[in-house]
C-alpha atoms as a PDB file:
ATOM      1  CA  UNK A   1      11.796   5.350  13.096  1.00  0.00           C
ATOM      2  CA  UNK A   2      12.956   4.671   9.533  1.00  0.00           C
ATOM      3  CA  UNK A   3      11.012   2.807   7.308  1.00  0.00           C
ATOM      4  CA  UNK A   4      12.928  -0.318   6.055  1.00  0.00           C
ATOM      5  CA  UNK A   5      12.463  -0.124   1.834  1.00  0.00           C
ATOM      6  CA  UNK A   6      10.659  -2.939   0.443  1.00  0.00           C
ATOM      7  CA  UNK A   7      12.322  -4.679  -2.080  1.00  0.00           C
ATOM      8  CA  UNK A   8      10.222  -5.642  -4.769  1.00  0.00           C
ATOM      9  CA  UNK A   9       9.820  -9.813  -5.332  1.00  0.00           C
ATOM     10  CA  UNK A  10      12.729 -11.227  -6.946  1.00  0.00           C
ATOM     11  CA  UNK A  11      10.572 -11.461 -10.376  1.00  0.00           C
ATOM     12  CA  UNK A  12      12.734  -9.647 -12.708  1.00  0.00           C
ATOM     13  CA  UNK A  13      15.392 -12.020 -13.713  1.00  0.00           C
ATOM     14  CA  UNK A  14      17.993 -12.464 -16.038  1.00  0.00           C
ATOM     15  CA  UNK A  15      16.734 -12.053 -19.155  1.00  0.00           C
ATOM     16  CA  UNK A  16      18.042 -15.370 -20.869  1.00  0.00           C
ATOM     17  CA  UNK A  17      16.138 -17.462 -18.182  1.00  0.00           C
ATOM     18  CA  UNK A  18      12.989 -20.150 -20.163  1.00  0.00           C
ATOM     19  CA  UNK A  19       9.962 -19.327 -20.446  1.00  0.00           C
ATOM     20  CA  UNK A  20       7.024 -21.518 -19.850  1.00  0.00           C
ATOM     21  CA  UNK A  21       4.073 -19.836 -21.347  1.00  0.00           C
ATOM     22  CA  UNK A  22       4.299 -17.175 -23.514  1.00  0.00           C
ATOM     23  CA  UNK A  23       1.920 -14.087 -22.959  1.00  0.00           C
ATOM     24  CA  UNK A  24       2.701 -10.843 -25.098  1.00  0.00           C
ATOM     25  CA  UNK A  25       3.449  -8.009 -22.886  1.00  0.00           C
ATOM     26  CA  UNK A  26       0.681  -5.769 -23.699  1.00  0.00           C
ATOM     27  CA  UNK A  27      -1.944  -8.231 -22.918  1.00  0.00           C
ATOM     28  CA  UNK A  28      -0.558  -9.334 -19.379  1.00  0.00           C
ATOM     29  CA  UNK A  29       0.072  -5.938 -18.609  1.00  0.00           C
ATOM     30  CA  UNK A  30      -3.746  -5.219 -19.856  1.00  0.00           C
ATOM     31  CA  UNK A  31      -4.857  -7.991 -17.652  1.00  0.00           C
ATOM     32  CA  UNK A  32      -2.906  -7.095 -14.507  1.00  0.00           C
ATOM     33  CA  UNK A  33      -4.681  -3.760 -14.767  1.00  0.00           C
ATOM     34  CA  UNK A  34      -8.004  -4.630 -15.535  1.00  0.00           C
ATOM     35  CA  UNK A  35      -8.117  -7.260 -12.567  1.00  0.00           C
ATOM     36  CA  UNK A  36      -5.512  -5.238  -9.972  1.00  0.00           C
ATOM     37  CA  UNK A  37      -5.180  -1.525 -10.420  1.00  0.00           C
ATOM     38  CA  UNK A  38      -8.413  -0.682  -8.618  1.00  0.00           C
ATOM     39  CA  UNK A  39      -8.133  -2.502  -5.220  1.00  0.00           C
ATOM     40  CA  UNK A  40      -4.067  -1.610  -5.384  1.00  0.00           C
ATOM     41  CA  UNK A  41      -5.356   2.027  -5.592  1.00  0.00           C
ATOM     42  CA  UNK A  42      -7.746   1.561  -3.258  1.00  0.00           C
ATOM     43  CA  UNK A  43      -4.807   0.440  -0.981  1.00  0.00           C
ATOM     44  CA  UNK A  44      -2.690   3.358  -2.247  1.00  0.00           C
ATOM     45  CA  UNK A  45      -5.539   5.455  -1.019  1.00  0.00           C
ATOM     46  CA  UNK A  46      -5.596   4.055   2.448  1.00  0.00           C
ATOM     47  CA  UNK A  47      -2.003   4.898   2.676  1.00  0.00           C
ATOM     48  CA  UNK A  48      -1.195   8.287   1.306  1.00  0.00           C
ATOM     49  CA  UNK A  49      -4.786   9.552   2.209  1.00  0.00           C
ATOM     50  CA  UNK A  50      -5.978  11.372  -1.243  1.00  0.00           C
ATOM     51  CA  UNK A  51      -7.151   9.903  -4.366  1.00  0.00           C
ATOM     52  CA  UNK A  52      -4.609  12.220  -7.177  1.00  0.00           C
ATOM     53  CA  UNK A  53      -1.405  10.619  -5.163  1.00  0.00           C
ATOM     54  CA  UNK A  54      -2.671   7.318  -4.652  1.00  0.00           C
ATOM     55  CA  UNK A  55      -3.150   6.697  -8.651  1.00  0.00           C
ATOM     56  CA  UNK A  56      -0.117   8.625  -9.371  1.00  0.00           C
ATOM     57  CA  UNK A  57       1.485   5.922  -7.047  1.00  0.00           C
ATOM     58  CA  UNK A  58      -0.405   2.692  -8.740  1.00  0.00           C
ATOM     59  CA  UNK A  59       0.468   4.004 -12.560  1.00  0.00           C
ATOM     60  CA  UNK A  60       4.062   4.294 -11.366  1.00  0.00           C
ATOM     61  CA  UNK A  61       3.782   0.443 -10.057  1.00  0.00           C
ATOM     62  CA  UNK A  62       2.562  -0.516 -13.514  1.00  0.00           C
ATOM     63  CA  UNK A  63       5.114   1.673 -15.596  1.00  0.00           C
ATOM     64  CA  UNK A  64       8.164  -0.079 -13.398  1.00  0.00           C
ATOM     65  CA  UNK A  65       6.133  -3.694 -14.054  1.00  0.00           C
ATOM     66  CA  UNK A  66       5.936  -2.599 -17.702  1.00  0.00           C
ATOM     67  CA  UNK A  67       9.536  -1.265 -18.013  1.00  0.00           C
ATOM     68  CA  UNK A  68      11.034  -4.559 -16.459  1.00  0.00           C
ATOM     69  CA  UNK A  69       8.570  -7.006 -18.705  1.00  0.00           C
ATOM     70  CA  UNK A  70      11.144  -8.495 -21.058  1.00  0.00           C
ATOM     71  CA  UNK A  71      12.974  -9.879 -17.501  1.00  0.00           C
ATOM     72  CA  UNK A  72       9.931 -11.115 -15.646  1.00  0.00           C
ATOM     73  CA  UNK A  73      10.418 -14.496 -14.946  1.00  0.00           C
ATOM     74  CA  UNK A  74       7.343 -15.588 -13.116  1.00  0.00           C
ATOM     75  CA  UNK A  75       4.114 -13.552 -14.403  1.00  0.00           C
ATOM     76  CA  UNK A  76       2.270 -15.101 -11.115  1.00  0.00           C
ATOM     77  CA  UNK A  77       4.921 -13.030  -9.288  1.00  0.00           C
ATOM     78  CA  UNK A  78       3.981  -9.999 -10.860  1.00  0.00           C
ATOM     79  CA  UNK A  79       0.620  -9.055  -8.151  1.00  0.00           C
ATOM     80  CA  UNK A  80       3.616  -9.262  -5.705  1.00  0.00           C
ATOM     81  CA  UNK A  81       5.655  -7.226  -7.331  1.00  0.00           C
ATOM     82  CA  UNK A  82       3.109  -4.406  -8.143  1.00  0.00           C
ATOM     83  CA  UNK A  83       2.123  -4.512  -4.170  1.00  0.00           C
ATOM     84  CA  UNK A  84       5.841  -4.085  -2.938  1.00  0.00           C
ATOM     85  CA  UNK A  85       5.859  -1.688  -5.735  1.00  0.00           C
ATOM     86  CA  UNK A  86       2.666   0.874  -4.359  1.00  0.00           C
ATOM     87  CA  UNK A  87       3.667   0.371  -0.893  1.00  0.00           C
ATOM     88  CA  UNK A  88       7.168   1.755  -1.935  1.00  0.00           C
ATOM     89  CA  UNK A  89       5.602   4.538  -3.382  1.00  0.00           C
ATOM     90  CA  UNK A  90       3.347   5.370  -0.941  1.00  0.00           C
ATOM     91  CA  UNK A  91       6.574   5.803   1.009  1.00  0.00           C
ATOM     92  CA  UNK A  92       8.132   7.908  -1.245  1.00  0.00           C
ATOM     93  CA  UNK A  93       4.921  10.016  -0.918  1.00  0.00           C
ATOM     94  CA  UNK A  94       4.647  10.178   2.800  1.00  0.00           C
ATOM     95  CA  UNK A  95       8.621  10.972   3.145  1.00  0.00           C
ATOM     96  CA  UNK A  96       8.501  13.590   0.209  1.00  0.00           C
ATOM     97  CA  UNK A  97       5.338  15.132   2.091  1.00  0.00           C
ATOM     98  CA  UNK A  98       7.018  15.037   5.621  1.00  0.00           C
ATOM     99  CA  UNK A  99      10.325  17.210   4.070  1.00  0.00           C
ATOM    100  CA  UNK A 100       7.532  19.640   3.022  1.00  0.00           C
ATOM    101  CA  UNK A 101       6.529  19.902   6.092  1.00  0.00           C
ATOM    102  CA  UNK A 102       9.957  20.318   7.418  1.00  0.00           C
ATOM    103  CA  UNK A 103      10.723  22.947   5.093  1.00  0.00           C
ATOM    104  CA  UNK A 104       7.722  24.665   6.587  1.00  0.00           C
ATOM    105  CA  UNK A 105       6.420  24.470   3.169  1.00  0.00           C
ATOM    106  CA  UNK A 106       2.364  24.748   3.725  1.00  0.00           C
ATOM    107  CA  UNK A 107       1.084  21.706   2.358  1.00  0.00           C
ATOM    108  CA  UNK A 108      -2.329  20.205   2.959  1.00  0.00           C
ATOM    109  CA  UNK A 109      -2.726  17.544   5.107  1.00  0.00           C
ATOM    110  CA  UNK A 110      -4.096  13.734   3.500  1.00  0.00           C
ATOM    111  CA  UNK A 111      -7.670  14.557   3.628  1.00  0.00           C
ATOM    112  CA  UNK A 112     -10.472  12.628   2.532  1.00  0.00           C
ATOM    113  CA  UNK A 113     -12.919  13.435  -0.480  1.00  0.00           C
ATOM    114  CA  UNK A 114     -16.097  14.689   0.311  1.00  0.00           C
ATOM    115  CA  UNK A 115     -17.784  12.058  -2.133  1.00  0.00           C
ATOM    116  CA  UNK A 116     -15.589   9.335  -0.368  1.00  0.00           C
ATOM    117  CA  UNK A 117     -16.774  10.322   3.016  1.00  0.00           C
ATOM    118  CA  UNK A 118     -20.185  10.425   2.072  1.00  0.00           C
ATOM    119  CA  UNK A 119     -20.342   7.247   0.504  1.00  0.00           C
ATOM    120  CA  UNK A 120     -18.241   5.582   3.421  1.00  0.00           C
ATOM    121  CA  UNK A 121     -20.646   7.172   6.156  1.00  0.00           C
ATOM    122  CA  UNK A 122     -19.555   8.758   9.217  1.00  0.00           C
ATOM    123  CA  UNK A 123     -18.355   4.976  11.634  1.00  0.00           C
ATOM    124  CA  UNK A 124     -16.496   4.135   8.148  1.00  0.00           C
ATOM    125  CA  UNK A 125     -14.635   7.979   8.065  1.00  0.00           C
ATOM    126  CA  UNK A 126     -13.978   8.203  11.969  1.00  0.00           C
ATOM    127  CA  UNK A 127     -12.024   4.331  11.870  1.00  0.00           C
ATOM    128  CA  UNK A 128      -9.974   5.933   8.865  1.00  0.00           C
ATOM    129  CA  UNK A 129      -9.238   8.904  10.962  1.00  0.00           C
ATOM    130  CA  UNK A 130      -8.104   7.051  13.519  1.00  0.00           C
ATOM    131  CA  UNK A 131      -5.879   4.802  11.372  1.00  0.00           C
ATOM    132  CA  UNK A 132      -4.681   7.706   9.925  1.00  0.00           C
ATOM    133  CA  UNK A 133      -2.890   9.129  12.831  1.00  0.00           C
ATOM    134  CA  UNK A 134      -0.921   5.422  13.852  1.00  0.00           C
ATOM    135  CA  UNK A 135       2.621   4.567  12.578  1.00  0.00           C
ATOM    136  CA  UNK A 136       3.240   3.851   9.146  1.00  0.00           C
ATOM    137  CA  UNK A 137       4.177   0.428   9.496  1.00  0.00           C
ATOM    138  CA  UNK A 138       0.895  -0.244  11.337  1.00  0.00           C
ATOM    139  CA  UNK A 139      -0.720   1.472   8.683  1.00  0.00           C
ATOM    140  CA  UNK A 140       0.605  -0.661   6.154  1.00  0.00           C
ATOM    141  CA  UNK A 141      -0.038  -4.137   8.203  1.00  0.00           C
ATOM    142  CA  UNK A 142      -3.765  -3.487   9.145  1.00  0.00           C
ATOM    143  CA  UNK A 143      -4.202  -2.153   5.298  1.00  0.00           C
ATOM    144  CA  UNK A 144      -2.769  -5.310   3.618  1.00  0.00           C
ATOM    145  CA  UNK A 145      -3.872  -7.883   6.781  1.00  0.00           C
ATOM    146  CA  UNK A 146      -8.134  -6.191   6.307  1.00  0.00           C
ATOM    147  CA  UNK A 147      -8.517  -4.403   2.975  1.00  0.00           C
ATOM    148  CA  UNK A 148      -6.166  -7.039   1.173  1.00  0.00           C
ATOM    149  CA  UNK A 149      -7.009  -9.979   2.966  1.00  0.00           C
ATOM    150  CA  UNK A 150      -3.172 -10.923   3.247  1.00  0.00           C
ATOM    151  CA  UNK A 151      -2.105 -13.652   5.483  1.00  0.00           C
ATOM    152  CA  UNK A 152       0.810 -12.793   8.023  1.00  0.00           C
ATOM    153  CA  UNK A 153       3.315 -14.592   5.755  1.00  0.00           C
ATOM    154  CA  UNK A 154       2.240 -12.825   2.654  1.00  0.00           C
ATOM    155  CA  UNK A 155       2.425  -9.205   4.604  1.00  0.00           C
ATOM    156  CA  UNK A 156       6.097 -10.139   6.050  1.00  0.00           C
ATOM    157  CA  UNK A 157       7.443 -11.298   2.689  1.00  0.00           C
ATOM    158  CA  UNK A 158       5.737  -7.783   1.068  1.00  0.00           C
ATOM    159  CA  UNK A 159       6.862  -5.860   3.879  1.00  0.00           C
ATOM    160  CA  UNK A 160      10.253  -7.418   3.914  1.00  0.00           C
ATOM    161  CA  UNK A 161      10.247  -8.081   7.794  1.00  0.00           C
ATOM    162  CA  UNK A 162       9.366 -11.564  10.108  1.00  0.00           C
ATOM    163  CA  UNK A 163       5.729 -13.460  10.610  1.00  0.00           C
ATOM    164  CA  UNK A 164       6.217 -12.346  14.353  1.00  0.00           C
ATOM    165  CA  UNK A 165       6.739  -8.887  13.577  1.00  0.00           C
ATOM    166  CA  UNK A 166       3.214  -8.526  11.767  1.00  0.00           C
ATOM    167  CA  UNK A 167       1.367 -10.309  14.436  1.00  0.00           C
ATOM    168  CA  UNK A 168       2.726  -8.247  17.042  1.00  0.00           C
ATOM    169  CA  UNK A 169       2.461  -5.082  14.927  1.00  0.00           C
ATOM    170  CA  UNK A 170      -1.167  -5.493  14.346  1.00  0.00           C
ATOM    171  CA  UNK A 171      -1.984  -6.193  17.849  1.00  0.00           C
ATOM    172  CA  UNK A 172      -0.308  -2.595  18.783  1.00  0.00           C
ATOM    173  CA  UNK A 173      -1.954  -1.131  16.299  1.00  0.00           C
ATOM    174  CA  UNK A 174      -5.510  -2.621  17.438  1.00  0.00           C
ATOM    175  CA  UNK A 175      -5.163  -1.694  20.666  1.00  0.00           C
ATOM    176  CA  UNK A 176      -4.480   1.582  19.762  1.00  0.00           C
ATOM    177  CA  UNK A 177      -7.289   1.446  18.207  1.00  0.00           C
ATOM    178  CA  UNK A 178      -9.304   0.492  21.029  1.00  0.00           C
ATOM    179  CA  UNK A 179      -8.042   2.671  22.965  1.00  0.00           C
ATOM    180  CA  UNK A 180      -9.037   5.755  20.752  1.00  0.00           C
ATOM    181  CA  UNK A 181     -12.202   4.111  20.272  1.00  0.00           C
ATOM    182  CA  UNK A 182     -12.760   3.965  24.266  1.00  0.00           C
ATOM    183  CA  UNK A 183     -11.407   7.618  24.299  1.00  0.00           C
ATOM    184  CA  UNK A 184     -13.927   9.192  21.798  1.00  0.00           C
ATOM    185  CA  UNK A 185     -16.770   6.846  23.738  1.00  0.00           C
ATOM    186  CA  UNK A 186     -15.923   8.744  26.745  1.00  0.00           C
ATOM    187  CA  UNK A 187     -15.336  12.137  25.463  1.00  0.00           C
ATOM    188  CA  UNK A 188     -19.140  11.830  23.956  1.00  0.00           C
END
């Protein structure tokens, strides 16, 4: 199954539109990254599975937010817009990865840091082992529903898909889960 692209929130607009409050473009952009970049990397990281790709992925956001500044119409928008942004380009990661693989290029699999898995402890590595191998989009709903603390609504409109869909997508992917969980009880 395809992946549906995100589109990003409509908050690049025509550049003529008012503006209510006035916040030069360095500083915003300096504030969005001081208060954002880490726990959108963090996400990245949860997604594309190493640490070099998922920053890669987060700067990119930023650049695009940065590029498109003089046409943002609704700097509230803009945490929106980085999100659909990173989860774009964790995509764009995963696909160009998957062609490697494909071309029978070798290419290491995602793996996780040895100083992340320490620090996470071994229950903490073996649930993001097992959310490693579900779909993407499951992926992408239990990372923004649990590490972002999205609500359904906010994860359809980011996702680009319906309310329902997320709800029903995270109970797959929980069960799954489970069922892994159960599995790996057994097998011990």
């Amino acid at each position: 199954m395809t992946a549906r692209r995100t589109s990003p929130p409509d908050v690049l607009a025509d550049a003529a539109a008012p503006r209510r409050d006035f916040v030069p473009p360095g500083q915003l952009v300096d504030e969005l990254y001081r208060g954002h970049a880490l726990r959108l990397t963090r996400m990245a990281l949860l997604l594309v599975g190493d640490r070099p790709s998922a920053e890669d992925v987060v700067q990119e956001a930023f650049i695009g937010l940065f590029r498109g500044l003089g046409r943002l119409s609704d700097p509230d928008r803009a945490v929106a817009y980085l999100r659909a942004s990173v989860l774009n380009g964790c995509r764009s990661v995963l696909r160009s990865r998957k062609r490697a693989r494909l071309r029978k290029v070798t290419h290491e699999p995602a793996v996780w840091s040895a100083e992340a898995a320490a620090l996470d402890g071994e229950d903490r590595r073996e649930v993001l082992q097992a959310i490693a191998v579900l779909p993407r989009r499951q992926q992408e709903v239990l990372v923004l529903r649990y590490f972002l603390d999205l609500t359904d609504n906010e994860i359809a409109a980011d996702l680009g898909i319906s309310r329902g869909t997320v709800a029903s997508t995270a109970s797959r992917a929980l069960a799954s889960l489970a069922a892994q969980a159960r599995k790996a009880e057994q097998e011990a």
